[in-house]
N, C-alpha and C. Protein backbone atom coordinates (compact mmCIF):
# COMPACT_ATOMS: atom_id res chain seq x y z
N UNK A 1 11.17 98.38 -20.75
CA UNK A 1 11.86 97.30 -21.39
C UNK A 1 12.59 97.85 -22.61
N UNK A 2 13.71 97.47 -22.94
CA UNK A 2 14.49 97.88 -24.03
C UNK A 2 15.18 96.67 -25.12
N UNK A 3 14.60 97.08 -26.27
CA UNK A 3 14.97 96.17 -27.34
C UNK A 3 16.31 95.96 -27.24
N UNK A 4 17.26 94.82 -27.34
CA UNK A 4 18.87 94.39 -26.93
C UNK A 4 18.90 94.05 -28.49
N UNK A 5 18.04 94.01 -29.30
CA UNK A 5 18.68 93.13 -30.63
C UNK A 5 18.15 91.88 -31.41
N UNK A 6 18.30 91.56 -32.43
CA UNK A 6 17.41 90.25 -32.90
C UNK A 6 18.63 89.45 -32.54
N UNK A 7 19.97 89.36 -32.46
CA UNK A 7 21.02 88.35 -31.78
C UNK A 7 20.96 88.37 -30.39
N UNK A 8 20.30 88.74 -29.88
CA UNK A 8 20.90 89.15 -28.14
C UNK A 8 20.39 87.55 -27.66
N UNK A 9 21.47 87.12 -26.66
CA UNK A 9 21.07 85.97 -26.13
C UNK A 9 21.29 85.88 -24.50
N UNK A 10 20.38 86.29 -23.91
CA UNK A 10 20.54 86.61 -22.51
C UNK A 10 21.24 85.68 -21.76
N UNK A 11 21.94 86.12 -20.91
CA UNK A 11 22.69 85.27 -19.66
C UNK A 11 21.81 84.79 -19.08
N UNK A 12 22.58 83.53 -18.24
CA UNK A 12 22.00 82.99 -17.18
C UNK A 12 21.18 83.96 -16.19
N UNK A 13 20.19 83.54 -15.26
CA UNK A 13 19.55 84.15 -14.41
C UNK A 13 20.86 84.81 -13.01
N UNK A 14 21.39 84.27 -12.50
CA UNK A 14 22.46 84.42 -11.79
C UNK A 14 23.52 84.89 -12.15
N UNK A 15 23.92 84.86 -13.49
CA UNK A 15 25.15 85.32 -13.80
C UNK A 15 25.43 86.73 -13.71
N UNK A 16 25.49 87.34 -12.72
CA UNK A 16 26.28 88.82 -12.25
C UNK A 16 27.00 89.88 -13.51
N UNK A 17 27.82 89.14 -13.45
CA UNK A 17 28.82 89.30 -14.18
C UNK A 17 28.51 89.34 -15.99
N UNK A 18 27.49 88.60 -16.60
CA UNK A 18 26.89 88.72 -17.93
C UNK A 18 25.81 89.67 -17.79
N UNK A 19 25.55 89.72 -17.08
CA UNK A 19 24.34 91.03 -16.99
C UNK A 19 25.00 92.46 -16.97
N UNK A 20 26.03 92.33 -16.12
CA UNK A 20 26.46 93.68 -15.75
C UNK A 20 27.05 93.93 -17.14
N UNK A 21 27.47 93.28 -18.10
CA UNK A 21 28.10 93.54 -19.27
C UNK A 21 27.01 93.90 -20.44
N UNK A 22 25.30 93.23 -20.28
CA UNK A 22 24.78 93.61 -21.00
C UNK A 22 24.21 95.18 -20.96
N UNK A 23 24.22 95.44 -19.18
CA UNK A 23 24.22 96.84 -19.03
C UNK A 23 24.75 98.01 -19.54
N UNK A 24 26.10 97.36 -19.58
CA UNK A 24 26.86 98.20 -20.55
C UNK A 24 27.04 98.57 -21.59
N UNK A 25 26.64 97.38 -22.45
CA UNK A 25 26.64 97.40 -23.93
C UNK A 25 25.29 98.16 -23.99
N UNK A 26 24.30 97.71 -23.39
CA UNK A 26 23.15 98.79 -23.97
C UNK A 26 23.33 100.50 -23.65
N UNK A 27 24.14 100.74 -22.23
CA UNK A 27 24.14 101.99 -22.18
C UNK A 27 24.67 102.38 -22.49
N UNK A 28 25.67 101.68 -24.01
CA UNK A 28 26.58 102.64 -24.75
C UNK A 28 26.42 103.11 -26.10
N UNK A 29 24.88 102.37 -25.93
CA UNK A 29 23.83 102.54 -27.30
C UNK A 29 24.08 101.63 -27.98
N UNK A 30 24.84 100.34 -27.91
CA UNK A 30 24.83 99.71 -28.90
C UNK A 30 23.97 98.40 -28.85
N UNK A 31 23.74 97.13 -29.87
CA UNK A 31 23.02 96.65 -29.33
C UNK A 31 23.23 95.26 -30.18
N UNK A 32 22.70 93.63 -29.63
CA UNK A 32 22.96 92.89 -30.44
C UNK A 32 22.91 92.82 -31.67
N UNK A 33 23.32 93.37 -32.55
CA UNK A 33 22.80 93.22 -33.81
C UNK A 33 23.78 92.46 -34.63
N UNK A 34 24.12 91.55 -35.63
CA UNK A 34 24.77 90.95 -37.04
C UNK A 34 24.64 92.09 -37.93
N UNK A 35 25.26 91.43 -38.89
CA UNK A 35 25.24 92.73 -40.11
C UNK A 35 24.06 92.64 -40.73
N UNK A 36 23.13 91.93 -40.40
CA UNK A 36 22.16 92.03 -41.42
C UNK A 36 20.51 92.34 -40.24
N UNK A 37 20.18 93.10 -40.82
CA UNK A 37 19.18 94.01 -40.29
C UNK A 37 17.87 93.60 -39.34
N UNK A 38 17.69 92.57 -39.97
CA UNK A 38 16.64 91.54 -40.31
C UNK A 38 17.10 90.32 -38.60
N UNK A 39 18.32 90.25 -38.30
CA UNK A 39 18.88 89.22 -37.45
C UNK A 39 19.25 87.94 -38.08
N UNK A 40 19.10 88.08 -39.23
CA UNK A 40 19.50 86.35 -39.89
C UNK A 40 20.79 86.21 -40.57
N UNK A 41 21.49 87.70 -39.57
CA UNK A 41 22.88 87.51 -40.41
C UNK A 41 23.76 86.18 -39.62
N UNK A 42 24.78 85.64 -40.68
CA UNK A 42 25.61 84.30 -39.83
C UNK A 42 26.44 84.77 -39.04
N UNK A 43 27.26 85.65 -38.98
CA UNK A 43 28.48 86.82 -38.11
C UNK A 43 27.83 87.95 -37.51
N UNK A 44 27.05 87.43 -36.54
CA UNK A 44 27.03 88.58 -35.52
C UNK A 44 28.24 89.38 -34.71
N UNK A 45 27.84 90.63 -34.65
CA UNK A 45 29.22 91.57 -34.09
C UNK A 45 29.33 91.16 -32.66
N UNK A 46 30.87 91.31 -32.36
CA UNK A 46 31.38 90.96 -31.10
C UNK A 46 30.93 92.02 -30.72
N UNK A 47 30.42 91.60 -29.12
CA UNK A 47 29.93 92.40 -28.07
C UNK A 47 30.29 91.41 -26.33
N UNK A 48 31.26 92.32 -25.45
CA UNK A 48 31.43 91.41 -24.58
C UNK A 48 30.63 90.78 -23.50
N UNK A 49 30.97 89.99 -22.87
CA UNK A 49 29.87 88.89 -22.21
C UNK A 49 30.13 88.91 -21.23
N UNK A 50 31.16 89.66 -20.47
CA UNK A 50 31.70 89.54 -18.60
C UNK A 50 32.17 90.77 -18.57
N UNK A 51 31.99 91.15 -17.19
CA UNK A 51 32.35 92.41 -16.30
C UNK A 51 33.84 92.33 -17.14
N UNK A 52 34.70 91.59 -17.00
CA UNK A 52 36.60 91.71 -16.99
C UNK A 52 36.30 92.31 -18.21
N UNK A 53 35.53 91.40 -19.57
CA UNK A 53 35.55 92.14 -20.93
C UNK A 53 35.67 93.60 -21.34
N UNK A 54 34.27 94.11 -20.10
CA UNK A 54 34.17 95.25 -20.42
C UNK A 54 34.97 95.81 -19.54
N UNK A 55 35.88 96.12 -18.28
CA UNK A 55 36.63 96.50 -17.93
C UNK A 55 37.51 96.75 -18.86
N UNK A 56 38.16 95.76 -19.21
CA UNK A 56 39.33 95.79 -20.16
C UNK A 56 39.33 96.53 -20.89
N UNK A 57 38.32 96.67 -22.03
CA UNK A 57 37.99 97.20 -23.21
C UNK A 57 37.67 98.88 -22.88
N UNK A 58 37.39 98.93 -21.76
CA UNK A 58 37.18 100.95 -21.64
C UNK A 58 38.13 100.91 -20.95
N UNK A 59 39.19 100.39 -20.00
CA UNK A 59 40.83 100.97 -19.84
C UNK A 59 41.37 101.42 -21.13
N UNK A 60 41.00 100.00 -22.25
CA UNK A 60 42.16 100.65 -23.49
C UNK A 60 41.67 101.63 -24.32
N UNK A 61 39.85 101.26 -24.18
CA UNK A 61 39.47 103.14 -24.81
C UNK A 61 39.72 104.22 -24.50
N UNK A 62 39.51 104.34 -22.64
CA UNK A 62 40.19 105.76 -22.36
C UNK A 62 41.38 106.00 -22.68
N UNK A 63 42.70 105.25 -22.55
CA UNK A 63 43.99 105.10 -23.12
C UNK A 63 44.26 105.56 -24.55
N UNK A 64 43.55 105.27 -25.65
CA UNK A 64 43.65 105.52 -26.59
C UNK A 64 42.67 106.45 -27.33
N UNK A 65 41.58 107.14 -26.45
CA UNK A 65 40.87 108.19 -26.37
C UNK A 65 39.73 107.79 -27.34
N UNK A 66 39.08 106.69 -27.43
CA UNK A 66 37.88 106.04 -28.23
C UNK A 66 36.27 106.15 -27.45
N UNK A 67 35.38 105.97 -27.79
CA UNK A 67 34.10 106.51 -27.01
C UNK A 67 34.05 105.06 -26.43
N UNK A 68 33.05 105.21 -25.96
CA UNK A 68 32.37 103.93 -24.83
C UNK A 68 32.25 102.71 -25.99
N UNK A 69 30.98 103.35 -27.16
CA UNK A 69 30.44 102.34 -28.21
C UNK A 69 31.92 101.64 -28.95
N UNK A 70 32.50 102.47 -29.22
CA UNK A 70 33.93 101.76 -30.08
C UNK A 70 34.74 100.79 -29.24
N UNK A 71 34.87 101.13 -28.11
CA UNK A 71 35.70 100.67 -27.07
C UNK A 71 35.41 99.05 -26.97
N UNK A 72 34.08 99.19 -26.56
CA UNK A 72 33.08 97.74 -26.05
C UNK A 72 32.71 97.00 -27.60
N UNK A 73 33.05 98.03 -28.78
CA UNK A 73 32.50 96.75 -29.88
C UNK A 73 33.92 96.47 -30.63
N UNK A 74 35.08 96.63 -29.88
CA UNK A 74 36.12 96.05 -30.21
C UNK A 74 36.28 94.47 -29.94
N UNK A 75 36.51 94.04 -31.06
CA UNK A 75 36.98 92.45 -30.56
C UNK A 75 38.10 92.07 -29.84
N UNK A 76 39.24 92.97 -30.14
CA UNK A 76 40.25 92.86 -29.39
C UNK A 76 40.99 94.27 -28.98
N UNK A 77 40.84 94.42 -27.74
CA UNK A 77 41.08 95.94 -27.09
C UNK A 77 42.57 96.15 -27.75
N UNK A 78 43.51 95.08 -27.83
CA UNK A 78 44.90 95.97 -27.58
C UNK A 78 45.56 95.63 -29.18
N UNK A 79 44.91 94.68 -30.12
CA UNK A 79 44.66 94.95 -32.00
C UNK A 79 44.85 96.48 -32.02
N UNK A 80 46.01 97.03 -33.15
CA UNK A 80 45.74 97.62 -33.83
C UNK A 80 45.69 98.45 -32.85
């Protein structure tokens, strides 16, 4: 079993597609967390929630030559 985070809020049982994204986010080392350590921060960091998210987001990392973790904790792949 692997700790996801004091924010992590699991998908539906069925949802394919939110799971396969939490797969990702964990195997890119990153993990639910807010800014505050503890989990009681109010702005937790964007982390995506569907397969397309994370598709998207490592096309424009490899494109712009960013690691897995940067890629997937972008809020908006094509910002900046």
């Amino acid at each position: 079993m692997t700790f996801a985070g004091h924010d992590f809020a699991a998908p539906r049982r069925l949802d394919d597609s939110g799971w396969r994204a939490v797969a990702a986010v964990l195997a890119a080392g990153l993990r639910y967390e807010g800014f505050e350590p503890c989990g009681c921060g109010q702005d937790p960091k964007f982390r995506p929630r569907t397969a397309a998210q994370v598709r998207a987001r490592q096309r424009v990392g490899r494109r712009r030559g960013l690691s897995e973790a940067e890629a997937l904790a972008a809020t908006d792949p094509y910002a900046g």
